[in-house]
Protein backbone atom coordinates (compact mmCIF):
# COMPACT_ATOMS: atom_id res chain seq x y z
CA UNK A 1 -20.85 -56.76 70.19
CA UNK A 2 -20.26 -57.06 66.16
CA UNK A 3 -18.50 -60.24 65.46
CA UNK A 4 -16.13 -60.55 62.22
CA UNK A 5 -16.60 -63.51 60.31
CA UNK A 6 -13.27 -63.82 58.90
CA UNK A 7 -11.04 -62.90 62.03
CA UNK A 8 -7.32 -62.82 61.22
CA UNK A 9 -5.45 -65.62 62.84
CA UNK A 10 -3.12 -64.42 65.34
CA UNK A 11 -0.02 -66.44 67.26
CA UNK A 12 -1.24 -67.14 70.89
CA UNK A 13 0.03 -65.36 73.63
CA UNK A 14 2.43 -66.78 76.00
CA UNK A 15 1.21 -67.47 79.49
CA UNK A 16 1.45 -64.70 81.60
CA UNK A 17 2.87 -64.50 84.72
CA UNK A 18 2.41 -63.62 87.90
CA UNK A 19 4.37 -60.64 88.04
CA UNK A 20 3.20 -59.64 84.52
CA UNK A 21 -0.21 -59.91 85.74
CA UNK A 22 0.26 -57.86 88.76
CA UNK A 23 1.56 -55.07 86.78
CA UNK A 24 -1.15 -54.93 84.18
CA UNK A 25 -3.72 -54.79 87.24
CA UNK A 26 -1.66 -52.35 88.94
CA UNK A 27 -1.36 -50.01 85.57
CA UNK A 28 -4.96 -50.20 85.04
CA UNK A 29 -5.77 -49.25 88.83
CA UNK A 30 -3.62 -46.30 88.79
CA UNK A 31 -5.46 -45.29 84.93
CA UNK A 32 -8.95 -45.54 86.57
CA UNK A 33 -7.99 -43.72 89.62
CA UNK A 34 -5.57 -40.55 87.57
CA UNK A 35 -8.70 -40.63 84.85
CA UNK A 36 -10.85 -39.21 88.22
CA UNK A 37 -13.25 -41.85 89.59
CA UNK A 38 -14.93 -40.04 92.30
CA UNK A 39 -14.86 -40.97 95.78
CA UNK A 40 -17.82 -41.06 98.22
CA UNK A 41 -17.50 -37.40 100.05
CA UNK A 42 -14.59 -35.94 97.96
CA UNK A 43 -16.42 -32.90 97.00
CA UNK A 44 -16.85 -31.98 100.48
CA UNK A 45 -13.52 -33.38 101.29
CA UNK A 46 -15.19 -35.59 104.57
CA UNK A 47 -15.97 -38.87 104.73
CA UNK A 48 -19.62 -39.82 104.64
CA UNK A 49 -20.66 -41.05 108.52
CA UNK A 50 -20.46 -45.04 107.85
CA UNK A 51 -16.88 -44.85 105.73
CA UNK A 52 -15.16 -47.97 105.85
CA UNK A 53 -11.81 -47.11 106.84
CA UNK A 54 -9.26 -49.39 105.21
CA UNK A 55 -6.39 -49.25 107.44
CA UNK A 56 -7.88 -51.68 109.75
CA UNK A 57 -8.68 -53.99 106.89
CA UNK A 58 -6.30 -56.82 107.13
CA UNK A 59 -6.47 -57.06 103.12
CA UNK A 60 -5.33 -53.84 103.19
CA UNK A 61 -2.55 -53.14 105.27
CA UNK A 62 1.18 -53.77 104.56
CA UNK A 63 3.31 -56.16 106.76
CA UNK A 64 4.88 -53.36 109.05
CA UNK A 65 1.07 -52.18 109.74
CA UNK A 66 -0.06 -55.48 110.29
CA UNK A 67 2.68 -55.93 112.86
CA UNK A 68 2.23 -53.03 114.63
CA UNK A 69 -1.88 -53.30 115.01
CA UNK A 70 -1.06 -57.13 116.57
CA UNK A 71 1.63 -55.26 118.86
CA UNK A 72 -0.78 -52.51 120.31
CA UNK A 73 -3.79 -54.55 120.68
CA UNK A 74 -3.56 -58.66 119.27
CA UNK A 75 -7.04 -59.10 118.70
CA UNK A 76 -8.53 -60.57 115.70
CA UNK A 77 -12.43 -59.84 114.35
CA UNK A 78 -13.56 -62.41 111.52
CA UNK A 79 -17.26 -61.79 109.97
CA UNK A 80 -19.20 -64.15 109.03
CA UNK A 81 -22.65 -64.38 106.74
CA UNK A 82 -24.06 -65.44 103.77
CA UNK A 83 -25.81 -64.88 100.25
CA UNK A 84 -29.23 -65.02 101.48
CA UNK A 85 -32.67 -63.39 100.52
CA UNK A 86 -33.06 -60.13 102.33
CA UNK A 87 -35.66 -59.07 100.54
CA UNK A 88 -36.10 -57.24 97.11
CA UNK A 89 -34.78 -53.76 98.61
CA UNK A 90 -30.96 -55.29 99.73
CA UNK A 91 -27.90 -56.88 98.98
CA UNK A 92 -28.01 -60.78 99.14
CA UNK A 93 -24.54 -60.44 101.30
CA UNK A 94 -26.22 -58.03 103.80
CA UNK A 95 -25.60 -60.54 106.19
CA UNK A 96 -21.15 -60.13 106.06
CA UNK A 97 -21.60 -57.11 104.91
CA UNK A 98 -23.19 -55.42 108.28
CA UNK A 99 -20.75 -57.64 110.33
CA UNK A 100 -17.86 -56.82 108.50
CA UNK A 101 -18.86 -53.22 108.32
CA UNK A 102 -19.73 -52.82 112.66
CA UNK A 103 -15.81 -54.55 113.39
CA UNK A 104 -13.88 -51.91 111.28
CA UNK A 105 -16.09 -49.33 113.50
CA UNK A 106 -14.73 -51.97 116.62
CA UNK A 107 -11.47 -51.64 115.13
CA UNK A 108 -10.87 -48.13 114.80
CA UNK A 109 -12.20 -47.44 118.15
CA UNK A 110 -10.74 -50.27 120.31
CA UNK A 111 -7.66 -51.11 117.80
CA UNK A 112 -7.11 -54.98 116.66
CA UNK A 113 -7.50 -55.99 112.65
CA UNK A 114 -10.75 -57.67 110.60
CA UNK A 115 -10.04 -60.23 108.56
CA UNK A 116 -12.30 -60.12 104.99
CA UNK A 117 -15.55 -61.64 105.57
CA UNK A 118 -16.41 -65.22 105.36
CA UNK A 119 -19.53 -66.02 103.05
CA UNK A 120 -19.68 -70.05 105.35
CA UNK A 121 -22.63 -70.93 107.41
CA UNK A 122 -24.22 -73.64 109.54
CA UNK A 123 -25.63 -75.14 106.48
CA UNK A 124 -22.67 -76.52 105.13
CA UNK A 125 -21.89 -80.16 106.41
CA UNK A 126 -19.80 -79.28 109.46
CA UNK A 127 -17.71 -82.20 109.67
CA UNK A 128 -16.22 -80.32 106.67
CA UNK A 129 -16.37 -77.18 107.64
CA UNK A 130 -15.27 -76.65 111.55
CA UNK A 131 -11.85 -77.90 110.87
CA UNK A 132 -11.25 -75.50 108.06
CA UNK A 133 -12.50 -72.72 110.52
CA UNK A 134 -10.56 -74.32 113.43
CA UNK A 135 -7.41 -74.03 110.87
CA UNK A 136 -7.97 -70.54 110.09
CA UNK A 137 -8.43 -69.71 113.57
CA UNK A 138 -5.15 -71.45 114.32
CA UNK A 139 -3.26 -69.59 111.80
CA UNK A 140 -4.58 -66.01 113.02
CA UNK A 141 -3.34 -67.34 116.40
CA UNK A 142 0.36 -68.01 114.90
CA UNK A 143 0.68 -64.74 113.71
CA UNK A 144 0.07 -63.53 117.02
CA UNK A 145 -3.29 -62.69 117.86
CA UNK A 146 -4.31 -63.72 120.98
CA UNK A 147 -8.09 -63.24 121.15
CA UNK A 148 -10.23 -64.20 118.34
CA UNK A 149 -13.48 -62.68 117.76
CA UNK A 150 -15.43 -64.66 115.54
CA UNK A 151 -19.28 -62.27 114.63
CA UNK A 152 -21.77 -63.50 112.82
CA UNK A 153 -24.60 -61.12 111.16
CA UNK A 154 -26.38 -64.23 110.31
CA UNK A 155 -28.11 -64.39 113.18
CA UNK A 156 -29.07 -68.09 113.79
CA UNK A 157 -27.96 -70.16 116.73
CA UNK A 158 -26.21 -73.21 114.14
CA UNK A 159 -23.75 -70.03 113.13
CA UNK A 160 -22.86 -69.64 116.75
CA UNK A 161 -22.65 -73.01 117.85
CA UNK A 162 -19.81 -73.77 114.29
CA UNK A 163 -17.69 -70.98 115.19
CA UNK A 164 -17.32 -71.91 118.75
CA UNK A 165 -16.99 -75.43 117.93
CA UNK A 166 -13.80 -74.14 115.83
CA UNK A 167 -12.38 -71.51 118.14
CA UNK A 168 -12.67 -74.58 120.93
CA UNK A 169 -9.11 -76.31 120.03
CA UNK A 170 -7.37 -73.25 119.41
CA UNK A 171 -8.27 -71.69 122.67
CA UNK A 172 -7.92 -74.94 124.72
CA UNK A 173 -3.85 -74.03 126.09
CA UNK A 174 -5.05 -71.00 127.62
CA UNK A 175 -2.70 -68.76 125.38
CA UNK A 176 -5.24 -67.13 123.05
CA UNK A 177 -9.29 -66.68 123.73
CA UNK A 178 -12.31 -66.74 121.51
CA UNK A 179 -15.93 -66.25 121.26
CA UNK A 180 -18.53 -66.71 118.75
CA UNK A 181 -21.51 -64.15 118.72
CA UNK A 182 -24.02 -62.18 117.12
CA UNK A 183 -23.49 -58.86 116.03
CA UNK A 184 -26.07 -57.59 118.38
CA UNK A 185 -25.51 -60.18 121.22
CA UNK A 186 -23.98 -57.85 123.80
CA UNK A 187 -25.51 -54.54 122.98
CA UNK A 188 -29.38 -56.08 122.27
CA UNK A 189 -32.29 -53.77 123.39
CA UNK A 190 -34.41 -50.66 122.25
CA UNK A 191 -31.64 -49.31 120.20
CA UNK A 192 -30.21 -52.09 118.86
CA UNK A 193 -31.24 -55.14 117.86
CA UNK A 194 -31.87 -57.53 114.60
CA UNK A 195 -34.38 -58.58 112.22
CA UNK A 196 -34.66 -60.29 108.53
CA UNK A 197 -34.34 -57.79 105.57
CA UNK A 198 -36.88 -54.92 108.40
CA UNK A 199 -36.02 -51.71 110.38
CA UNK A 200 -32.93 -53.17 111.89
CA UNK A 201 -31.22 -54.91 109.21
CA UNK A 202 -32.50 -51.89 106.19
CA UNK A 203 -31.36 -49.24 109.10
CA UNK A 204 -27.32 -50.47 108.92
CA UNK A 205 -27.86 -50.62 105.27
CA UNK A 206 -28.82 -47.23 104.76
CA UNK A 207 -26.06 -46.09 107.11
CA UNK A 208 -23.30 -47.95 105.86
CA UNK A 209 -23.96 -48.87 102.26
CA UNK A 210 -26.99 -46.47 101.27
CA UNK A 211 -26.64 -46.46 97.35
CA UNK A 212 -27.25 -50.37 97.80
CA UNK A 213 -30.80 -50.17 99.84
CA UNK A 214 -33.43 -49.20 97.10
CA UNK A 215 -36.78 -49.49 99.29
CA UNK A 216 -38.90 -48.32 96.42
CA UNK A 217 -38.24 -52.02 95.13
CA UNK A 218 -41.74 -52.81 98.05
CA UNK A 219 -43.51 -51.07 96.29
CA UNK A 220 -46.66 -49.36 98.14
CA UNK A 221 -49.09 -51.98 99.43
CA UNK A 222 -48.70 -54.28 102.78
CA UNK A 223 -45.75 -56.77 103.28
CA UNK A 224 -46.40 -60.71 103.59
CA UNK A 225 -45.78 -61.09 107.45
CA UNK A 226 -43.36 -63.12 109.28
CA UNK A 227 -41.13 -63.78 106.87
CA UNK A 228 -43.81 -65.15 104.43
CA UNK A 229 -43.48 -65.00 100.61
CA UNK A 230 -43.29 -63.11 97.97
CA UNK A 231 -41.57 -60.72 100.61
CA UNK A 232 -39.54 -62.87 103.05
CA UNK A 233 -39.20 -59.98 105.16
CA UNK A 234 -39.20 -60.80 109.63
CA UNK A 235 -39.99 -56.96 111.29
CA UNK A 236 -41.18 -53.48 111.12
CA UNK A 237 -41.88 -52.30 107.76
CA UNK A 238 -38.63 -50.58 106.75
CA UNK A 239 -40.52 -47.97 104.17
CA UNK A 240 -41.87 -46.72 107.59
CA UNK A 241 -39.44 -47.69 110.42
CA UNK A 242 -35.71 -47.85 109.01
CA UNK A 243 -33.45 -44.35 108.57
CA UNK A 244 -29.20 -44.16 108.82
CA UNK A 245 -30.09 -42.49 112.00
CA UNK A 246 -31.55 -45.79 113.36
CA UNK A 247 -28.52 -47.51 112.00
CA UNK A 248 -25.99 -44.93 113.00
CA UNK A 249 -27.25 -45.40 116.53
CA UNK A 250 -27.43 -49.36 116.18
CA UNK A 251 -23.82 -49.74 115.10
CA UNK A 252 -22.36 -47.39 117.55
CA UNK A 253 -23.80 -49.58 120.58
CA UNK A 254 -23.00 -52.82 119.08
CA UNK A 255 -19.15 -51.47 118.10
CA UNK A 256 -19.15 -50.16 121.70
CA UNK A 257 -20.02 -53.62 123.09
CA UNK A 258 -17.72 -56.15 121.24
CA UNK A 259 -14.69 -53.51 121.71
CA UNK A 260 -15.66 -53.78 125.62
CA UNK A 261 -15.48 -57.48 125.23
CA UNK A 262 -12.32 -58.03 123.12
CA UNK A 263 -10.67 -55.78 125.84
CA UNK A 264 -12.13 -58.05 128.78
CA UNK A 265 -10.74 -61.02 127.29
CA UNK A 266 -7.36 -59.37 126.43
CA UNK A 267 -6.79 -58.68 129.93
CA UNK A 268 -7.90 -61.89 130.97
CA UNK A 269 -4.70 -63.54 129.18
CA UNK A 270 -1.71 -63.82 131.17
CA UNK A 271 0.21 -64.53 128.34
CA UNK A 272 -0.41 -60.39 127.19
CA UNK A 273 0.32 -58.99 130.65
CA UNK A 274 3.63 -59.78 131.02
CA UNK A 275 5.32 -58.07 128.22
CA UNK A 276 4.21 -59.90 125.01
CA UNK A 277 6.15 -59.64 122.15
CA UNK A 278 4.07 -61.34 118.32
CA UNK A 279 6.18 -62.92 116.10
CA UNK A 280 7.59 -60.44 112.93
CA UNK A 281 5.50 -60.31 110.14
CA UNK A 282 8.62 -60.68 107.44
CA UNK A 283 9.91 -63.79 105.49
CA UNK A 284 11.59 -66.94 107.41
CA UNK A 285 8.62 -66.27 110.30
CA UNK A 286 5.41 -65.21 108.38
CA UNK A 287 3.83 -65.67 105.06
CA UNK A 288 0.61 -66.39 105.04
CA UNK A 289 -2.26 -67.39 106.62
């Protein structure tokens, strides 16, 4: 950028507001999207296969939609990861990224609402941590969800063990239920599982998010094992093991599982069988979370 060494003095702007500012974003949205930003599978007018649907999406929705999702099926899915290593071939946030993406598959199949990932892990100090989860959890409850899935693509025990520890209060009257878990934990086994940065993890890439997997970034020769420097990679090679088929298939048994399980532990509530009406999402009841 050229920089003028005698720049006119100007008066400073006033402050802008909040509604001002919401405007300007607004106008500028609608510019980009009239001036013809393209959208993944316009030309052929279809989706591509891992689309993100955004009408599950709790940042997405409007009040009345939110309502009505907690109405046909009051079940909550919150992702969890982190910015991690994941090699040189993927996005440091693979870890939210895969979780968030298999729940909006949950979602639209089995109904319920994801909340926006949650980039926290196991190696914060949890004396901090669990009772900002545990208040989260507890506001998801008051608007009237009553089970609370809480899914981890970080797959390490500690990430487990915190959400738990912060669904446990929230849980404890009986009126809501919650569970912590892997991504994989119910639907584990030849074709579908988990890895660091390999087949598994490169495979749900590729299907969901393939313009951010570039595996010519490995280059041609062998792979440090075991997670070793300079590759930090755990698992099959990827350049010869990982396709969006793999994924594809690996998301569509893991979605299948945790919608199973949110719908076991619907029915299990009493409190849902017997004609349960949520709260209204409008002001003077709701506002936040």
């Amino acid at each position: 950028m050229k920089h003028d060494r005698n720049p006119k003095k100007t008066a400073p702007e006033a402050p802008i507001s909040r509604r001002r500012f919401v405007r300007s974003a607004t106008a500028i949205t609608l510019g980009a999207t009239a001036g013809g930003l393209a959208t993944p599978g316009a030309e052929s007018g279809k989706p591509p296969p891992g689309t993100l649907p955004p009408a599950v999406q709790m940042q997405f929705m409007r009040p009345a939609q939110l309502e009505k999702a907690i109405r046909d099926f009051p079940v909550v899915y919150v992702p969890f990861g982190l910015i991690e290593w994941h090699g040189r071939h993927l996005p440091l946030g693979n870890d939210a990224l895969k979780a968030h993406a298999i729940l909006v598959k949950v979602a639209g199949q089995y109904g319920g609402v994801v909340y926006p990932p949650i980039y926290f892990h196991e190696g914060f100090p949890q004396s901090s941590l669990v009772p900002v989860l545990t208040e989260l959890f507890a506001r998801l409850k008051k608007t009237g969800f009553r089970v609370i899935l809480g899914v981890s693509g970080h797959n390490v025990q500690g990430q487990i063990d915190m959400v738990n520890r912060a669904l446990a209060p929230v849980v404890s009257d009986g009126a809501a239920a919650g569970l912590g878990l892997w991504e994989i934990s119910l639907s584990q086994g030849p074709e579908s599982n988990t890895d660091h940065a390999a087949k598994w993890e490169t495979s749900n890439m590729m299907y969901f998010y393939p313009e951010l997997v570039d595996l010519a970034a490995l280059g041609d020769g062998p792979l440090a094992p075991d997670m070793k420097a300079p590759d930090g990679i755990g698992g099959l090679d990827p350049r010869r093991h990982a396709s969006a088929e793999v994924g594809r298939r690996n998301v569509e048994l893991a979605a299948q599982a945790i919608g199973k399980k949110a719908r076991e532990l619907l029915a299990g509530l009493a409190a849902t069988r017997d004609g349960y009406r949520p709260p209204a999402i409008t002001p003077g009841q709701w506002w936040m979370v």
